[in-house]
N, C-alpha and C. Protein backbone atom coordinates (compact mmCIF):
# COMPACT_ATOMS: atom_id res chain seq x y z
N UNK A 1 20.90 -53.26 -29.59
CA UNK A 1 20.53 -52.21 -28.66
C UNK A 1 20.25 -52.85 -27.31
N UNK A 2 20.66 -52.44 -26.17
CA UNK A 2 20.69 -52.96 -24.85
C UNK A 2 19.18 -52.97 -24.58
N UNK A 3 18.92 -53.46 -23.54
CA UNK A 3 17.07 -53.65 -22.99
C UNK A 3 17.44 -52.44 -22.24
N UNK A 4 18.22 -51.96 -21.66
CA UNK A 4 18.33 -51.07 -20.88
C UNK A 4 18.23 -49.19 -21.32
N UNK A 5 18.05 -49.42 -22.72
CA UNK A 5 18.42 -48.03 -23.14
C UNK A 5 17.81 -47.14 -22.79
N UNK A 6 18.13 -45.92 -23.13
CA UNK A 6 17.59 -44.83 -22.73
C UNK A 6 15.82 -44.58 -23.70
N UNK A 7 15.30 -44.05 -23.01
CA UNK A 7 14.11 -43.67 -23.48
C UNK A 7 14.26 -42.69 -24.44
N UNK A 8 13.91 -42.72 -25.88
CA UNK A 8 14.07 -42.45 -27.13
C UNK A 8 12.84 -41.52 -27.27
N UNK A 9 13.05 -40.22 -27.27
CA UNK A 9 11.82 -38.93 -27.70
C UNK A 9 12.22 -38.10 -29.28
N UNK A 10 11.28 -38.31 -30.25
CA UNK A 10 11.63 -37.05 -31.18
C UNK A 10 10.80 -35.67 -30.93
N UNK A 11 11.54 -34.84 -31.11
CA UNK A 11 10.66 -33.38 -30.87
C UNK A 11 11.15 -32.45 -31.95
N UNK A 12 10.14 -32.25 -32.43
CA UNK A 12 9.97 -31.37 -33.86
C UNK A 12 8.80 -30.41 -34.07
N UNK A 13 8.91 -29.48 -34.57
CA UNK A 13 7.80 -28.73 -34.90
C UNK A 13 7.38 -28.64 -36.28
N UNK A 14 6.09 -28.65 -36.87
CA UNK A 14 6.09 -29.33 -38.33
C UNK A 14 4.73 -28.67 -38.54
N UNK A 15 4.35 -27.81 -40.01
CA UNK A 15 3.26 -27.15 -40.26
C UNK A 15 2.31 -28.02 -40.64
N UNK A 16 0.54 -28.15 -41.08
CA UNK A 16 0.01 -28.56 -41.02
C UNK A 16 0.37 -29.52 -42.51
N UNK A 17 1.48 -28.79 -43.29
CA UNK A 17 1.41 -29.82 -44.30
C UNK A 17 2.70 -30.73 -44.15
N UNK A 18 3.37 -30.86 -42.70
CA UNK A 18 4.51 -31.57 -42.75
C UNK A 18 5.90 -30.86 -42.69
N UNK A 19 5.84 -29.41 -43.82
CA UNK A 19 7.09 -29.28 -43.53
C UNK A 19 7.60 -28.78 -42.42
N UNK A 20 8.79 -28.97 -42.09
CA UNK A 20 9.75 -28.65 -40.90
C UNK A 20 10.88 -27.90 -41.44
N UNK A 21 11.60 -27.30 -42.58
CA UNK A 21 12.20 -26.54 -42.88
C UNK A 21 12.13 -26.15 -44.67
N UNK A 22 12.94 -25.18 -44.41
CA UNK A 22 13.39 -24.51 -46.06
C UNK A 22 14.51 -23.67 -46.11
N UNK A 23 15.73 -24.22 -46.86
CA UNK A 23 17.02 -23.88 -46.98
C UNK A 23 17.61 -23.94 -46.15
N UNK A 24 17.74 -25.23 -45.23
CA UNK A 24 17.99 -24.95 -43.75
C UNK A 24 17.55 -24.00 -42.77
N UNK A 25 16.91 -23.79 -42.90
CA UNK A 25 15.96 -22.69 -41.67
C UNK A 25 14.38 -23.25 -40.97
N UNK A 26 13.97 -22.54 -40.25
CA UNK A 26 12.58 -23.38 -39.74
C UNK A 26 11.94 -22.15 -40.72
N UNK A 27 11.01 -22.57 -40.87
CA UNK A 27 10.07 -21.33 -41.89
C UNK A 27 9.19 -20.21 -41.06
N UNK A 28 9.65 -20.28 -39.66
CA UNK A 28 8.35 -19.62 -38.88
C UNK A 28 9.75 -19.20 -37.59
N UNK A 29 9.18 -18.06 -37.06
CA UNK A 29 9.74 -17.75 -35.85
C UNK A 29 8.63 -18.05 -34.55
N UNK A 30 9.09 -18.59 -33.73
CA UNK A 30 8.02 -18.69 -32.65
C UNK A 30 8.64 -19.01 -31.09
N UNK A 31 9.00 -18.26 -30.54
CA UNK A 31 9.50 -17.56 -29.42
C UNK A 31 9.13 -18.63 -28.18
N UNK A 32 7.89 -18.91 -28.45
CA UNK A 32 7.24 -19.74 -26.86
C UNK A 32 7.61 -21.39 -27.51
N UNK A 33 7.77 -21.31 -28.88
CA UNK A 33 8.01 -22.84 -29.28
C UNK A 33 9.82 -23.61 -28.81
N UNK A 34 10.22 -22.26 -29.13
CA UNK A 34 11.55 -22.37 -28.62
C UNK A 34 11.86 -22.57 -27.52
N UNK A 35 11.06 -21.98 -26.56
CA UNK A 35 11.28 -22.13 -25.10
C UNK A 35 11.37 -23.47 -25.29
N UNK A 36 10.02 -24.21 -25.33
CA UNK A 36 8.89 -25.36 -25.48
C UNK A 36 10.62 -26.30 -25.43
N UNK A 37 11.26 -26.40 -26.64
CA UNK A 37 12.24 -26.88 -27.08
C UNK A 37 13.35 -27.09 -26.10
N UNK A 38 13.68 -26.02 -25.49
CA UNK A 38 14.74 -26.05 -24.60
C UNK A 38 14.64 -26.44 -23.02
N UNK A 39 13.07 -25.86 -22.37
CA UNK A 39 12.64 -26.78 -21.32
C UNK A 39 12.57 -28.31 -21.32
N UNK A 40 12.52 -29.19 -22.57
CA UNK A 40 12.09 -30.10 -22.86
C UNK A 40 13.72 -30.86 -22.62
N UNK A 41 14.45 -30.59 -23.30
CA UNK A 41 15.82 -31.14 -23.66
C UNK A 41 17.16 -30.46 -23.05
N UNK A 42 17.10 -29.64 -22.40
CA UNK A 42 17.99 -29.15 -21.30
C UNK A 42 18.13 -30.35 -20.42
N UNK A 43 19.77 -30.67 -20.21
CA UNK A 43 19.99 -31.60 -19.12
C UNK A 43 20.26 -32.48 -19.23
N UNK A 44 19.40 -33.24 -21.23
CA UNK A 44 19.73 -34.34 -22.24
C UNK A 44 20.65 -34.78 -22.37
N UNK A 45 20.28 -35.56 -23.43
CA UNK A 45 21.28 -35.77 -24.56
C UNK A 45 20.64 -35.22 -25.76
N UNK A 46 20.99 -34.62 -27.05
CA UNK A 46 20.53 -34.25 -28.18
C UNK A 46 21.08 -34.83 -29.48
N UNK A 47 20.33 -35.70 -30.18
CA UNK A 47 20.86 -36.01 -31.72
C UNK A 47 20.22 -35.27 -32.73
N UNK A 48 21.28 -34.41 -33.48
CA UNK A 48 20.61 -34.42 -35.26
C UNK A 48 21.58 -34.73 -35.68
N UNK A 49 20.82 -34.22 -37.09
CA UNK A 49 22.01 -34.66 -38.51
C UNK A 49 22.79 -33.51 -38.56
N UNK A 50 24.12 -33.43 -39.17
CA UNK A 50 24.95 -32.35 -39.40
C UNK A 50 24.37 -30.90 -40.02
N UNK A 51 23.38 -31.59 -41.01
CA UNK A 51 22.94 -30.58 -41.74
C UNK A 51 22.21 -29.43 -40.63
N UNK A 52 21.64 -30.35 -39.86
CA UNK A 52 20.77 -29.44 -38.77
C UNK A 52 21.72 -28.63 -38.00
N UNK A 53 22.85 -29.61 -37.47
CA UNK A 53 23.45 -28.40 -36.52
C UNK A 53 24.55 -27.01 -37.23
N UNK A 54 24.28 -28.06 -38.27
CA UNK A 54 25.29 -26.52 -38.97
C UNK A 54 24.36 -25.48 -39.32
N UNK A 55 23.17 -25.77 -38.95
CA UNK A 55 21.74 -24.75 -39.44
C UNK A 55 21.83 -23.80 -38.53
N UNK A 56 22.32 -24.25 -37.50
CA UNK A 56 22.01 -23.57 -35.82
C UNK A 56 23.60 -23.47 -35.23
N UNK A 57 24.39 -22.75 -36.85
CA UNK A 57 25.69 -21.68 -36.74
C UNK A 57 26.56 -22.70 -36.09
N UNK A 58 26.78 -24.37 -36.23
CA UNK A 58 27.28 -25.09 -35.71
C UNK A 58 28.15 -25.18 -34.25
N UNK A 59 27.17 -24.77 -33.61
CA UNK A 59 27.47 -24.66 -32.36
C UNK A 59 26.61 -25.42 -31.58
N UNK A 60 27.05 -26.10 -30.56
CA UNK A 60 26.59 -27.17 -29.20
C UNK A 60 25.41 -26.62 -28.74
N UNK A 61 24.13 -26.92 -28.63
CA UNK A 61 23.65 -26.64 -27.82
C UNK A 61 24.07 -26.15 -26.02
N UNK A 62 23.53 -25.62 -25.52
CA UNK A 62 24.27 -25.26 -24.43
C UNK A 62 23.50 -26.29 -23.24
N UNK A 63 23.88 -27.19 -22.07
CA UNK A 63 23.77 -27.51 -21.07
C UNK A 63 22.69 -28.88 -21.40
N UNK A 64 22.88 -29.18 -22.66
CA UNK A 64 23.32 -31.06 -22.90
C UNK A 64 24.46 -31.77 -23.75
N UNK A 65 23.79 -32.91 -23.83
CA UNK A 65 25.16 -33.45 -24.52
C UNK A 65 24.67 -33.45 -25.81
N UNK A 66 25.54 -33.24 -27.17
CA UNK A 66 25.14 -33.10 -28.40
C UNK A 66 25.87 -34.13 -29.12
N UNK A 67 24.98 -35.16 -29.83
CA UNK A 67 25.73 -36.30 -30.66
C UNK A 67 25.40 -35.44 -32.19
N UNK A 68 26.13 -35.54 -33.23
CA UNK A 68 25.61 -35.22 -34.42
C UNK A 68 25.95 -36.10 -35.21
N UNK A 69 25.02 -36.35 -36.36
CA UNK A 69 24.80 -37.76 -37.05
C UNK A 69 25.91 -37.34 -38.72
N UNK A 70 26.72 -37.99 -38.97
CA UNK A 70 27.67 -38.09 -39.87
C UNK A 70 27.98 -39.16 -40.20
N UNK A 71 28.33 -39.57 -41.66
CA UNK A 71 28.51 -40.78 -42.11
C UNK A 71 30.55 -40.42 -42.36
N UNK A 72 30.50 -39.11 -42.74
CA UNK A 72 31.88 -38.67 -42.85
C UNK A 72 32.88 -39.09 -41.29
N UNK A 73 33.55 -40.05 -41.41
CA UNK A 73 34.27 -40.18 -40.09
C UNK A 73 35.28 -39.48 -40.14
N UNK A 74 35.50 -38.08 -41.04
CA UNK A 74 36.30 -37.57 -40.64
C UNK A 74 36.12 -36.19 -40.13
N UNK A 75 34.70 -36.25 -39.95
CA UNK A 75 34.03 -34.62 -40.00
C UNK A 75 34.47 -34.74 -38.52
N UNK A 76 34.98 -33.72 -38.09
CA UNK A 76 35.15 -32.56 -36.70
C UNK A 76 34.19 -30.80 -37.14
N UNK A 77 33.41 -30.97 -35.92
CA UNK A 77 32.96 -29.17 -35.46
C UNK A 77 33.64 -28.82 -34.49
N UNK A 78 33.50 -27.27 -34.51
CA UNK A 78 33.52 -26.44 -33.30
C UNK A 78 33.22 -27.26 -32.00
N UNK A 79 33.84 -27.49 -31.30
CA UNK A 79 33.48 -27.98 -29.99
C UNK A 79 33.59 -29.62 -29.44
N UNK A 80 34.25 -29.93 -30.98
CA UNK A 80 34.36 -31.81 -30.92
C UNK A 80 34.90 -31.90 -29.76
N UNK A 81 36.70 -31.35 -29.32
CA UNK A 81 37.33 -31.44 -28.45
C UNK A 81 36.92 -30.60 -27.35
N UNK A 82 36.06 -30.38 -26.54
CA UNK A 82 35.81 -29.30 -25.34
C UNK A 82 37.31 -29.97 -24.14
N UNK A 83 38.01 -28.97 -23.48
CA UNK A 83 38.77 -29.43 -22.70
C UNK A 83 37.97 -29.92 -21.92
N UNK A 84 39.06 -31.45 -21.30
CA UNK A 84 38.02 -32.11 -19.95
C UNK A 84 37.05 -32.83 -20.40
N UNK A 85 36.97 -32.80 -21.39
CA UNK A 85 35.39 -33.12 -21.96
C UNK A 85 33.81 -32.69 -21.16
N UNK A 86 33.93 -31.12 -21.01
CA UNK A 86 33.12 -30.37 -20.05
C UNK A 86 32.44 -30.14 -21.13
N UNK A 87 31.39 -30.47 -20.52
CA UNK A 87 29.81 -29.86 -21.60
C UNK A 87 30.17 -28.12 -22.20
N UNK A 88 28.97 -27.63 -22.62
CA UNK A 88 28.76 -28.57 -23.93
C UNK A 88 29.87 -28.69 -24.88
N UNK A 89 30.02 -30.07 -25.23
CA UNK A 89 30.84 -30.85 -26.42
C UNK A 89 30.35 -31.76 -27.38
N UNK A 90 30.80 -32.01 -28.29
CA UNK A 90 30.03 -32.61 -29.76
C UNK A 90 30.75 -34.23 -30.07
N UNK A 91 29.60 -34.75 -29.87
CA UNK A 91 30.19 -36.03 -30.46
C UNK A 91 29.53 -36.08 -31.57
N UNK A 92 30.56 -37.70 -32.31
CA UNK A 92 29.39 -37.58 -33.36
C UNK A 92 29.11 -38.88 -33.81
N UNK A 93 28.69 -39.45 -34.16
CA UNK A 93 27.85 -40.72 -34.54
C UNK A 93 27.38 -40.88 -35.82
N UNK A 94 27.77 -42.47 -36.43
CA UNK A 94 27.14 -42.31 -37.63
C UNK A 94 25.71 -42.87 -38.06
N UNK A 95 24.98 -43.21 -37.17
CA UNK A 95 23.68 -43.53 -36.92
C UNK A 95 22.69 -43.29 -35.76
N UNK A 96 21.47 -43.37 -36.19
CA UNK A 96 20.74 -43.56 -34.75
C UNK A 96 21.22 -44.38 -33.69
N UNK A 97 21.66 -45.82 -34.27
CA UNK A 97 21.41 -46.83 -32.85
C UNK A 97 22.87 -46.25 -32.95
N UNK A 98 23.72 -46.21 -33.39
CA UNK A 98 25.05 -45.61 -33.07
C UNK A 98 25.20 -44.52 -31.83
N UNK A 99 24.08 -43.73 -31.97
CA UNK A 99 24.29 -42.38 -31.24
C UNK A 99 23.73 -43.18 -30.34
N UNK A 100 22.79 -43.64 -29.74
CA UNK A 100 21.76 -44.09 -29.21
C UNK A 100 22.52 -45.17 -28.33
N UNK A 101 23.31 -45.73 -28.67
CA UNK A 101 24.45 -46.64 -28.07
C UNK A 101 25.40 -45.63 -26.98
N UNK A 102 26.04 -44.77 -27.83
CA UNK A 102 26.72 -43.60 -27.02
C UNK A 102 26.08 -42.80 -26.10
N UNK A 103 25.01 -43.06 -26.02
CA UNK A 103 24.30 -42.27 -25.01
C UNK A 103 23.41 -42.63 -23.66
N UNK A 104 23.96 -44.55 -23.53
CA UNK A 104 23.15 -45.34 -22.97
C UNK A 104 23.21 -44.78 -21.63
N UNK A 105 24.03 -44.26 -21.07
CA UNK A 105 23.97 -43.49 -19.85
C UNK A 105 22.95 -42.67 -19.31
N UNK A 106 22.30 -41.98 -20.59
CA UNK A 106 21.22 -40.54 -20.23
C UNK A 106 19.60 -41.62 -20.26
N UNK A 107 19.22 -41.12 -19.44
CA UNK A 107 17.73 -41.27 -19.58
C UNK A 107 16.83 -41.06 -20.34
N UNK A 108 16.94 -40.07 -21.25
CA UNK A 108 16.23 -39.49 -22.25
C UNK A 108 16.94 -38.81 -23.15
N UNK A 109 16.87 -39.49 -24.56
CA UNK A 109 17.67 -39.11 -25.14
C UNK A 109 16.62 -38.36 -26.71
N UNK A 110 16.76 -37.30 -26.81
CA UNK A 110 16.23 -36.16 -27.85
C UNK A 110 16.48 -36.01 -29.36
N UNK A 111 15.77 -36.81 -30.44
CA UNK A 111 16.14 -36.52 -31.41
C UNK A 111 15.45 -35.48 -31.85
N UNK A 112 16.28 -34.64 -32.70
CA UNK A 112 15.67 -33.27 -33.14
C UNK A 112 15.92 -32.63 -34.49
N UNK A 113 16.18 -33.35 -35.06
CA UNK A 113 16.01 -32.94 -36.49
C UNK A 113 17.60 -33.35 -37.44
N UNK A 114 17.57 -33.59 -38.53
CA UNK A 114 16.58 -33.27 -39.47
C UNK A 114 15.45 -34.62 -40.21
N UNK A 115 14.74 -34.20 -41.38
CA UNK A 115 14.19 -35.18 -42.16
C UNK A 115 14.79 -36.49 -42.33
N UNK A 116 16.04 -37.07 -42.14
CA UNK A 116 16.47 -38.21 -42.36
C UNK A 116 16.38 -38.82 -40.87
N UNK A 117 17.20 -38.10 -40.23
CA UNK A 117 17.01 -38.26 -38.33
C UNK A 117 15.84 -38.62 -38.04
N UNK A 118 14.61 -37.80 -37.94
CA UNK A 118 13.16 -38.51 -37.79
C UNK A 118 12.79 -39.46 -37.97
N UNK A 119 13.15 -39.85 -39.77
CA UNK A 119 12.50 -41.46 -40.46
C UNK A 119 13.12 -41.81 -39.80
N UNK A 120 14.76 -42.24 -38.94
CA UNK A 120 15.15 -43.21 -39.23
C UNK A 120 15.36 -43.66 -37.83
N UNK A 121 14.37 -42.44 -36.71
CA UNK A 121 14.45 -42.84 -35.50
C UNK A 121 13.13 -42.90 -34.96
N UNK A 122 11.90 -42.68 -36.11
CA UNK A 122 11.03 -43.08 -36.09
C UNK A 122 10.45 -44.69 -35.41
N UNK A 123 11.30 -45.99 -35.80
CA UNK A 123 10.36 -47.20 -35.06
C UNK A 123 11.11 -46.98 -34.14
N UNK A 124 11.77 -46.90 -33.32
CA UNK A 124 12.68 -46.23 -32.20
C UNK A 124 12.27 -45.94 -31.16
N UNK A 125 11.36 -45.10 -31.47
CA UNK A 125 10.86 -43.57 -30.34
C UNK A 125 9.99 -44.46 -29.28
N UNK A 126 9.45 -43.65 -28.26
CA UNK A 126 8.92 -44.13 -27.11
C UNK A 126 8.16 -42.80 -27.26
N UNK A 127 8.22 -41.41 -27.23
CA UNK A 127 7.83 -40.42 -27.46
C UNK A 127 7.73 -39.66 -28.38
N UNK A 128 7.04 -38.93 -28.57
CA UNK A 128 6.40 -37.50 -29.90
C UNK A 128 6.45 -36.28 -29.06
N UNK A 129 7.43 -35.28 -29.48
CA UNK A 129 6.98 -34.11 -28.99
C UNK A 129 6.94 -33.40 -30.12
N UNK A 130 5.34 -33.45 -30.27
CA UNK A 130 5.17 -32.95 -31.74
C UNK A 130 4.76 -31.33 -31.44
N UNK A 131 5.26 -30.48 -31.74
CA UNK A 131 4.18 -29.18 -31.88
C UNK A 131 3.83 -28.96 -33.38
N UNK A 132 2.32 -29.00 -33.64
CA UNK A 132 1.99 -28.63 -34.75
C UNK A 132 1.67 -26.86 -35.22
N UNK A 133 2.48 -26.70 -36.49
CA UNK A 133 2.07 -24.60 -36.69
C UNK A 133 1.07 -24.96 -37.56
N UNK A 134 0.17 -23.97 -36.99
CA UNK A 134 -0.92 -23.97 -37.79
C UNK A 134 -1.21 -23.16 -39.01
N UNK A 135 -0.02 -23.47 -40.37
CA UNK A 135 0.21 -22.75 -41.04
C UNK A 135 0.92 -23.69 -42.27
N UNK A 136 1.11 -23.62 -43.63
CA UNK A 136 1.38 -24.01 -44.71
C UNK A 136 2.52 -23.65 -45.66
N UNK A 137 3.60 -23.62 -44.79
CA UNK A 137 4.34 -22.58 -45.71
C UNK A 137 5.20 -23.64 -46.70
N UNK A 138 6.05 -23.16 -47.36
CA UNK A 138 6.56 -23.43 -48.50
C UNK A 138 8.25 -24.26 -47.76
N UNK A 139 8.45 -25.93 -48.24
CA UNK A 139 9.49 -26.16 -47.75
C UNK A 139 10.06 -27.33 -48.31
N UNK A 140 11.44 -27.59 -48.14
CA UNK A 140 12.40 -28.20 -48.60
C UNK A 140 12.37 -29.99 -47.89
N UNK A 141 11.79 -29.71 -46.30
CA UNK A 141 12.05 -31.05 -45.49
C UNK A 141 10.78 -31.16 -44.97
N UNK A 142 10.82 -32.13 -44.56
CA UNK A 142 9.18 -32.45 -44.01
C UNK A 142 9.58 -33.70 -43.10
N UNK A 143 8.23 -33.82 -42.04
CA UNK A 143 8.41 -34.31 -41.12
C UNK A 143 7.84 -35.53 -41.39
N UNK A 144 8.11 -37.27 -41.00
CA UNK A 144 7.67 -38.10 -41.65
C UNK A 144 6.50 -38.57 -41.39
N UNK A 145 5.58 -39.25 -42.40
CA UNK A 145 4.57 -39.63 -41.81
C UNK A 145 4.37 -40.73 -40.81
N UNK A 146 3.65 -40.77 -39.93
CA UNK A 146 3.53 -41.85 -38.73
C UNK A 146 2.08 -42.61 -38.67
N UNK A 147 1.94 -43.51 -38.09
CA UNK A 147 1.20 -44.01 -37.71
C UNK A 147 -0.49 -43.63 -36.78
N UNK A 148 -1.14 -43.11 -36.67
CA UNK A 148 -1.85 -42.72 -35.62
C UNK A 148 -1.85 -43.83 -34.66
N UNK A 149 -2.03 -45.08 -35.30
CA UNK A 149 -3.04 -45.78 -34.06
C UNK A 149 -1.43 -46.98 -33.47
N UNK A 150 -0.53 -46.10 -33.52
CA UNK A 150 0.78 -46.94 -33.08
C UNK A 150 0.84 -45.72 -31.84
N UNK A 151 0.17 -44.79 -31.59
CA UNK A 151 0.22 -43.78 -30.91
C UNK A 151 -0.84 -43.34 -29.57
N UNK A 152 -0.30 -42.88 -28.27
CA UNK A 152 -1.24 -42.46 -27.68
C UNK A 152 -1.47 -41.17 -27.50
N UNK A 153 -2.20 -40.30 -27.28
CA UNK A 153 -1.86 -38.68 -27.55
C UNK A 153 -2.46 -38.19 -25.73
N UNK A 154 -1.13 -38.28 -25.26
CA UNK A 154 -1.74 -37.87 -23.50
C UNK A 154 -1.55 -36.10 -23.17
N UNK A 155 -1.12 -35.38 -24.21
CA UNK A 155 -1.27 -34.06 -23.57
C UNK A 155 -1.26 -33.24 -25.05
N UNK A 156 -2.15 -32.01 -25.32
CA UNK A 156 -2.03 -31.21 -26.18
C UNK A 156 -2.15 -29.66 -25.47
N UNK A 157 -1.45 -28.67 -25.73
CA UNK A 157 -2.24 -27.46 -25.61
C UNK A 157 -1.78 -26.12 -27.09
N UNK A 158 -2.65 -25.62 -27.36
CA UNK A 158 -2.95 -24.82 -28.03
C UNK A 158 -2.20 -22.91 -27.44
N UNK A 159 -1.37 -22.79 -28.67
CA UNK A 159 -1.23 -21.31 -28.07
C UNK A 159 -2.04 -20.20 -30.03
N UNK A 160 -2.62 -19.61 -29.41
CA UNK A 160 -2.93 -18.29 -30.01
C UNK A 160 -1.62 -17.30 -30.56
N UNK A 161 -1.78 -17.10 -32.00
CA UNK A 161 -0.93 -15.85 -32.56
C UNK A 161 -1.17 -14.92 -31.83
N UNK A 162 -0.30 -14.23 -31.50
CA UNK A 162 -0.01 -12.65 -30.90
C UNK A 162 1.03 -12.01 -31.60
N UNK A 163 0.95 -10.96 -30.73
CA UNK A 163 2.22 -9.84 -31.50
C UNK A 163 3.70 -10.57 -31.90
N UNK A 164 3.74 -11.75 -31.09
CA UNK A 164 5.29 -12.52 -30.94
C UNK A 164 5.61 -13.80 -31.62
N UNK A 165 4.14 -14.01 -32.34
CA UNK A 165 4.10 -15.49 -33.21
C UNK A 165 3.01 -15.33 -34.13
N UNK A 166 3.67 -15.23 -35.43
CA UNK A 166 2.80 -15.19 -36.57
C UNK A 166 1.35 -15.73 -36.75
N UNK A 167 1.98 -17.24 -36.28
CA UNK A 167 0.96 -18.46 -36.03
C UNK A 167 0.61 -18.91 -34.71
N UNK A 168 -0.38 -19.33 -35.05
CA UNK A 168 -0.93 -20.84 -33.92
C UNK A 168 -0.42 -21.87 -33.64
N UNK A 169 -0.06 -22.47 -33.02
CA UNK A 169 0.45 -23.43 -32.82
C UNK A 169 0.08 -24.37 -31.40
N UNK A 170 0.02 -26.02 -31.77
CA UNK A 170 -0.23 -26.39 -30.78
C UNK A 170 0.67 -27.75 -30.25
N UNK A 171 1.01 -27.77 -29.02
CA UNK A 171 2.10 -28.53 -28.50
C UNK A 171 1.43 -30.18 -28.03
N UNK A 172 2.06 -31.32 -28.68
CA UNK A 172 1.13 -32.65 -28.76
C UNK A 172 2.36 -33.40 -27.79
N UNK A 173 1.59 -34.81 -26.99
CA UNK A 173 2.65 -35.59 -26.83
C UNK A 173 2.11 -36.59 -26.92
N UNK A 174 3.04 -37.31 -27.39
CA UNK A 174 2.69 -38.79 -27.65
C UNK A 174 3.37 -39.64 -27.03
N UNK A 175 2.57 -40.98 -26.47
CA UNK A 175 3.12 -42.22 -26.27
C UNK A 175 3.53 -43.12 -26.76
N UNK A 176 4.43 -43.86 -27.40
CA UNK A 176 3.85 -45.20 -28.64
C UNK A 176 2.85 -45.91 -27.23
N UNK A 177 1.93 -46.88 -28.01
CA UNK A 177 1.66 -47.82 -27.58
C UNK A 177 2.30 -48.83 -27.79
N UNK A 178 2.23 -49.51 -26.75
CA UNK A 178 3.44 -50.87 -26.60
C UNK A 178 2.44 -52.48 -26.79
């Protein structure tokens, strides 16, 4: 991996017991978390695993670049070939430092799910954009466990259930310490 690389963030949202999905789906709808998501990584670069983006109707995120993680070198999605190679288009990569290589150009580069993606870009990261739901539901993937004290925690805020989010939820960021 170059000294030069891009600054490595995971951002996930994960209930108080870890999980982050069930049957491919997030287990919770939450409207302001989503925003949260797309202010954050608009402009990126974005890595998951296949499983994830085929979760999210296998289509590109819109207005970054999307690597997706495959060991299959023969897998093609929707959007592999974009003419021109005009955003958004799908590459794909068969690892972290793989993707992470392909992306040495971007400044900040977004891993975002799934359960294998996390662990395995976990010693990696430079950042946590953790939002925690303040809720227990029932799930298939879970988010991995980390370290606390490999961590600095420089911003949290808290949003309140309303009519538009079941749950609570609160938005964390982390530093590693170096």
């Amino acid at each position: 991996m170059p000294a030069n690389r891009p600054t490595i963030s995971i951002v996930a949202a994960m209930a108080e017991n870890r999980v982050i999905g069930k049957d491919g789906r997030l287990p919770w709808r939450l409207p302001d978390e989503m925003k949260h998501f797309v202010r954050l990584t608009t402009g990126h670069t974005v890595v998951m695993g296949r499983k994830t983006f085929e979760s999210i109707a296998s289509k590109p995120l819109p207005n970054r670049r999307n690597i997706i993680l495959t060991r299959n070198t023969n897998y093609t999605a929707p959007g592999t070939a974009a003419p021109n190679n005009n955003p958004p288009h799908i590459e794909t990569a068969a690892s972290i430092p793989d993707a992470i290589a392909k992306a040495d150009n971007s400044d900040e580069v977004f891993i975002c799910g799934g359960e294998q993606a996390y662990q395995d870009a976990m010693p990696l990261a430079d950042n946590l954009y953790l939002t925690l739901v303040h809720a227990s539901p029932d799930g298939d993937a879970h988010f991995p466990t980390f370290d606390d004290s490999d961590w600095n925690l420089t911003d949290q805020t808290r949003h309140d259930p309303d009519d538009r989010h079941e749950y609570a939820f609160t938005f964390h960021r982390y530093e590693r310490i170096r």
